[in-house]
Protein backbone atom coordinates (compact mmCIF):
# COMPACT_ATOMS: atom_id res chain seq x y z
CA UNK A 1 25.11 5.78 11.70
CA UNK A 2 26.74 7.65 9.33
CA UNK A 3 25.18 8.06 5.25
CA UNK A 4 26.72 9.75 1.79
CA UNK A 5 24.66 11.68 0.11
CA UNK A 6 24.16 12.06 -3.05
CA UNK A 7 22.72 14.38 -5.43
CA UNK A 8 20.27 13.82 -8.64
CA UNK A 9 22.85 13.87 -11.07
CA UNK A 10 25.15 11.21 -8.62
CA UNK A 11 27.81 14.16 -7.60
CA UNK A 12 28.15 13.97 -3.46
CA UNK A 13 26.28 16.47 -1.22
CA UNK A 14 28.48 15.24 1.99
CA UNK A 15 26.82 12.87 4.73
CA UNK A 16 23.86 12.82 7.38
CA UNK A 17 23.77 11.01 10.68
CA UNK A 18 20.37 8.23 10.95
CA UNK A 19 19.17 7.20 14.26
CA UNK A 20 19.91 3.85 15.40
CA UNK A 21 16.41 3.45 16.97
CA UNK A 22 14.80 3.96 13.76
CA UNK A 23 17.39 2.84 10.79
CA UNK A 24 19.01 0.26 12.59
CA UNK A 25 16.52 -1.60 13.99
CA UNK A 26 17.06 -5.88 13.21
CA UNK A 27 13.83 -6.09 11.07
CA UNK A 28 11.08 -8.49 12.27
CA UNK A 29 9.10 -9.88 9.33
CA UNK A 30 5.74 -10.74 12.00
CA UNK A 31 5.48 -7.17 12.40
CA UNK A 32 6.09 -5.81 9.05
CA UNK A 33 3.28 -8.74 7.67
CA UNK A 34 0.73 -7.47 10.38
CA UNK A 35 1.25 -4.25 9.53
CA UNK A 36 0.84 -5.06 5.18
CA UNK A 37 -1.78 -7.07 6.18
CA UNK A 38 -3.75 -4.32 8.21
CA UNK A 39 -2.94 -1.72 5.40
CA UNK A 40 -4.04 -4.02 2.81
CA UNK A 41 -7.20 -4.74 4.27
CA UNK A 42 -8.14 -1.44 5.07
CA UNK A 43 -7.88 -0.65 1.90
CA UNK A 44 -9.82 -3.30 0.07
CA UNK A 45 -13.17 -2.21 -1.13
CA UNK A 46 -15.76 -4.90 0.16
CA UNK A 47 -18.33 -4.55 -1.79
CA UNK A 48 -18.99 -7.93 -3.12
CA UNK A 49 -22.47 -8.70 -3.20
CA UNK A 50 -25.01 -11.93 -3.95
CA UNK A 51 -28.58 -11.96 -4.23
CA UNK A 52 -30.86 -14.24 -1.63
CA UNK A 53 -33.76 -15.64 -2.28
CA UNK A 54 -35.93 -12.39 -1.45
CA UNK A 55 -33.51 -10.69 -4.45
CA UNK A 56 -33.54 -12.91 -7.06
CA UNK A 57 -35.92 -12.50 -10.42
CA UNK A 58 -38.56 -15.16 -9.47
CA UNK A 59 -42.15 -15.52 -9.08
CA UNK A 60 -42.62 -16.44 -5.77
CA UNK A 61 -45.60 -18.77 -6.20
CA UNK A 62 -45.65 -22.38 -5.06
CA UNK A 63 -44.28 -24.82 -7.78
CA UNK A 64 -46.53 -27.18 -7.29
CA UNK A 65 -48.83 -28.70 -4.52
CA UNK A 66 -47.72 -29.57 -1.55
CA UNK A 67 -48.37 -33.46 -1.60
CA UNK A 68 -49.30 -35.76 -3.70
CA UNK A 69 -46.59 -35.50 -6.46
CA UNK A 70 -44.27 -37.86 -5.06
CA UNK A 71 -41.83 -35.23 -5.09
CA UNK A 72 -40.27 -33.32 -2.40
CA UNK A 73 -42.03 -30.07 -0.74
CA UNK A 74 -41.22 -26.84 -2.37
CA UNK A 75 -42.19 -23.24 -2.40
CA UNK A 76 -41.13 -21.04 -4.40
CA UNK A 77 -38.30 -21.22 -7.75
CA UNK A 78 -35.93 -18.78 -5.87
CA UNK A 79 -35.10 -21.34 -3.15
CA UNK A 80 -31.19 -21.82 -2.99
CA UNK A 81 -31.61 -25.63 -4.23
CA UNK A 82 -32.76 -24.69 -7.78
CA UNK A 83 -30.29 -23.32 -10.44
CA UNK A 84 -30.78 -19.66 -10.46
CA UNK A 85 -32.07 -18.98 -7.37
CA UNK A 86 -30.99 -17.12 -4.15
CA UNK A 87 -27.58 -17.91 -2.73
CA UNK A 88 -27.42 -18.77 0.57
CA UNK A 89 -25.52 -17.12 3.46
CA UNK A 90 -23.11 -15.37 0.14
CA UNK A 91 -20.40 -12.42 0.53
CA UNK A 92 -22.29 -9.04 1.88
CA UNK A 93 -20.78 -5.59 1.33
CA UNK A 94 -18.81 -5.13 4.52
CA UNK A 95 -15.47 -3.77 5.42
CA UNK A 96 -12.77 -5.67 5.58
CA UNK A 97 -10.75 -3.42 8.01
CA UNK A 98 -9.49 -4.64 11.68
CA UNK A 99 -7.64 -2.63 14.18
CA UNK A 100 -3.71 -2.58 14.92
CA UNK A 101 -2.53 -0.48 17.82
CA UNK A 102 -0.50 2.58 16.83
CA UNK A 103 2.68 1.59 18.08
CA UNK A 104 2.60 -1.49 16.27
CA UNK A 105 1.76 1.06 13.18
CA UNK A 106 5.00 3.09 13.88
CA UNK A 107 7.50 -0.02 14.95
CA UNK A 108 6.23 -1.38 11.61
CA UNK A 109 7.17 1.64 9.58
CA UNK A 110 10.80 1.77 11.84
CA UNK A 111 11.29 -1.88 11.02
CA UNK A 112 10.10 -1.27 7.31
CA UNK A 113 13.31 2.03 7.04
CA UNK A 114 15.56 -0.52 9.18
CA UNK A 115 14.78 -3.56 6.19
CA UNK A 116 15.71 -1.18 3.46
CA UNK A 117 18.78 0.06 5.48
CA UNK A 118 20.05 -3.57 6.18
CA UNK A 119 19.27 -4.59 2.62
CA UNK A 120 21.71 -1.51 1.11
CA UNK A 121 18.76 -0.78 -0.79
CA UNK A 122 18.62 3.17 1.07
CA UNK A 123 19.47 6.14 -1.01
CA UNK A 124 19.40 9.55 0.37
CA UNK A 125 19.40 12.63 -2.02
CA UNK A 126 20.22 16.63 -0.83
CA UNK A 127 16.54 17.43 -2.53
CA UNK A 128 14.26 16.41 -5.02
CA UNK A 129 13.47 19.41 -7.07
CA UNK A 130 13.42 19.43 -10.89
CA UNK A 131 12.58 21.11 -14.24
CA UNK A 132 9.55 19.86 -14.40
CA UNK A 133 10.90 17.91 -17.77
CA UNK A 134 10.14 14.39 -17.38
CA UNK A 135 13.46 13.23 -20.09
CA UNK A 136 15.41 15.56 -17.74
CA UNK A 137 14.20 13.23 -14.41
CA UNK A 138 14.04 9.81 -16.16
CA UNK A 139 17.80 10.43 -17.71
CA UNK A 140 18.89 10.88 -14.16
CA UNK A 141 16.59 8.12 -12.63
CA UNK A 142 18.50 5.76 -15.35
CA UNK A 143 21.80 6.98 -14.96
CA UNK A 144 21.34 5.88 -11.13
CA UNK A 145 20.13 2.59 -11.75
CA UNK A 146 16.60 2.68 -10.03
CA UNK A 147 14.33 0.91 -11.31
CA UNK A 148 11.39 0.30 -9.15
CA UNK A 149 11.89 3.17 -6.47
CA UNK A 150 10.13 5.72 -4.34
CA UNK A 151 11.13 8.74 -3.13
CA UNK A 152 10.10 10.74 0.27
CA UNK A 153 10.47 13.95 0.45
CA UNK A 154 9.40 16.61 2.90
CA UNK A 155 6.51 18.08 4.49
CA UNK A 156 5.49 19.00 0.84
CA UNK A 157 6.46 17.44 -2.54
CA UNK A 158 8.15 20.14 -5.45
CA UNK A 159 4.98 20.52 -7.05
CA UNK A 160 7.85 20.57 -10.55
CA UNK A 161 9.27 17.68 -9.54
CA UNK A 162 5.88 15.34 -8.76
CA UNK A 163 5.18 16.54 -12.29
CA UNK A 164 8.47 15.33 -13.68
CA UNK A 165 8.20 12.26 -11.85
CA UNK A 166 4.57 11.21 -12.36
CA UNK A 167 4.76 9.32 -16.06
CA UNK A 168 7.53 7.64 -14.87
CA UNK A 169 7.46 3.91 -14.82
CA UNK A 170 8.21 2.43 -11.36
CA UNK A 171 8.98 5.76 -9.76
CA UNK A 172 6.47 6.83 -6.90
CA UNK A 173 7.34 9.88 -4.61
CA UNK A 174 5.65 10.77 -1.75
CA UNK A 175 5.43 13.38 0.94
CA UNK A 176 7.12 12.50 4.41
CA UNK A 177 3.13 11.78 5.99
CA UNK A 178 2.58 9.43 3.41
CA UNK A 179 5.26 6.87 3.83
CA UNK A 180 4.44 3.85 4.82
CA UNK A 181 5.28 -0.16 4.91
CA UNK A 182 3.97 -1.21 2.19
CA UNK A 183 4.71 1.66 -0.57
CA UNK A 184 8.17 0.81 1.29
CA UNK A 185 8.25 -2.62 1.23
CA UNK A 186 6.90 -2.91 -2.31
CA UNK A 187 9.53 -0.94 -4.18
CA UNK A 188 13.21 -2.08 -4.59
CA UNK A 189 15.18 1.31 -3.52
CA UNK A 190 14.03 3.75 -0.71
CA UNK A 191 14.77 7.47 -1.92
CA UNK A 192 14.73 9.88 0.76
CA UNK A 193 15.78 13.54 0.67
CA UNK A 194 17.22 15.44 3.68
CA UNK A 195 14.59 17.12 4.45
CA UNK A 196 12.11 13.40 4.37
CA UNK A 197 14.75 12.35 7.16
CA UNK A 198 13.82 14.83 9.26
CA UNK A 199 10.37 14.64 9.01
CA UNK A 200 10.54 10.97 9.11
CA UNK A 201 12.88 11.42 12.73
CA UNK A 202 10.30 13.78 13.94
CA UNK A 203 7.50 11.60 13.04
CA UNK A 204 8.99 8.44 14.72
CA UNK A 205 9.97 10.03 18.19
């Protein structure tokens, strides 16, 4: 399937051909959710934390004897049945990351570029290079109408224009190995340069 592209300040820079197998793919929301969800998990820091009985500020001796009160048998303050003491079987610091085969990971990311494609919300620039003037980049982000985008370039990002583009409200750009579902997902126009196309192709074969 056939593309225009455009350049930066909206003139054309001709077309480029996308593979069907990756950009026209009918996107399947079960995969794209497992694949969020496994992302989003991974990334979540787990370290929530309660203190038991054995870490609470208490003196651990006996409240009182153990019979003849007419009250119930206790030990120490810090059991979980007072106010203020431990907390029993609370959140541990753990890691909240599972495992999702790789080739769920990549049909994920296919059916992520295939979502975007379906939705007309794809955009593909000649290259991403700039000034390093942020006014300069955010006139020309304007003029184009994104407003929550992200951009994939290349092996490497223009160190000028990742400068330009960094203090820019609901602009991201990222490198061709760092795109995934749900930077992709998350944003409402998919920028990619030539040169991310390619590196996206030769990733996904």
């Amino acid at each position: 399937m056939k593309l225009d592209v455009i350049k930066l300040d909206g003139g054309k820079a001709g077309s480029v051909d996308l593979g069907e197998d990756i950009f026209g793919l009918e996107p399947r929301a079960d995969i794209l959710q497992r694949v969020v969800r496994w992302q989003r998990n991974k990334a979540q820091a787990g370290t929530h934390k309660v203190k038991t009985r054995s870490e609470v500020s208490y003196s651990t001796k006996k409240i009182y004897r153990q019979k003849g009160t007419g009250g119930a048998r206790h030990g120490a303050r810090s059991a979980p049945i007072f106010r203020k003491g431990g907390i029993y079987k609370g959140p541990t610091p753990r890691s909240h990351a599972h495992d999702l085969p790789k080739k769920v990971r990549q049909l994920g990311l296919r059916h992520a570029l295939s979502a975007k494609m379906a939705a007309g919300e794809l955009v593909i620039i000649d290259v991403a290079d700039s000034t390093g003037k942020t006014a300069a980049l955010a006139k020309q982000v304007r003029d184009l109408g994104w407003k929550r985008a992200l951009i994939i370039d290349g092996a490497e990002v223009n160190a000028e224009f990742a400068k330009a583009a960094r203090n820019i409200e609901g602009l991201d750009v990222l490198p061709s190995m760092g795109a995934n579902v749900y930077d992709i997902l998350k944003r409402d126009t998919l920028v990619l340069t030539k040169a991310g196309v390619e590196a996206l192709e030769a990733r996904l074969k």
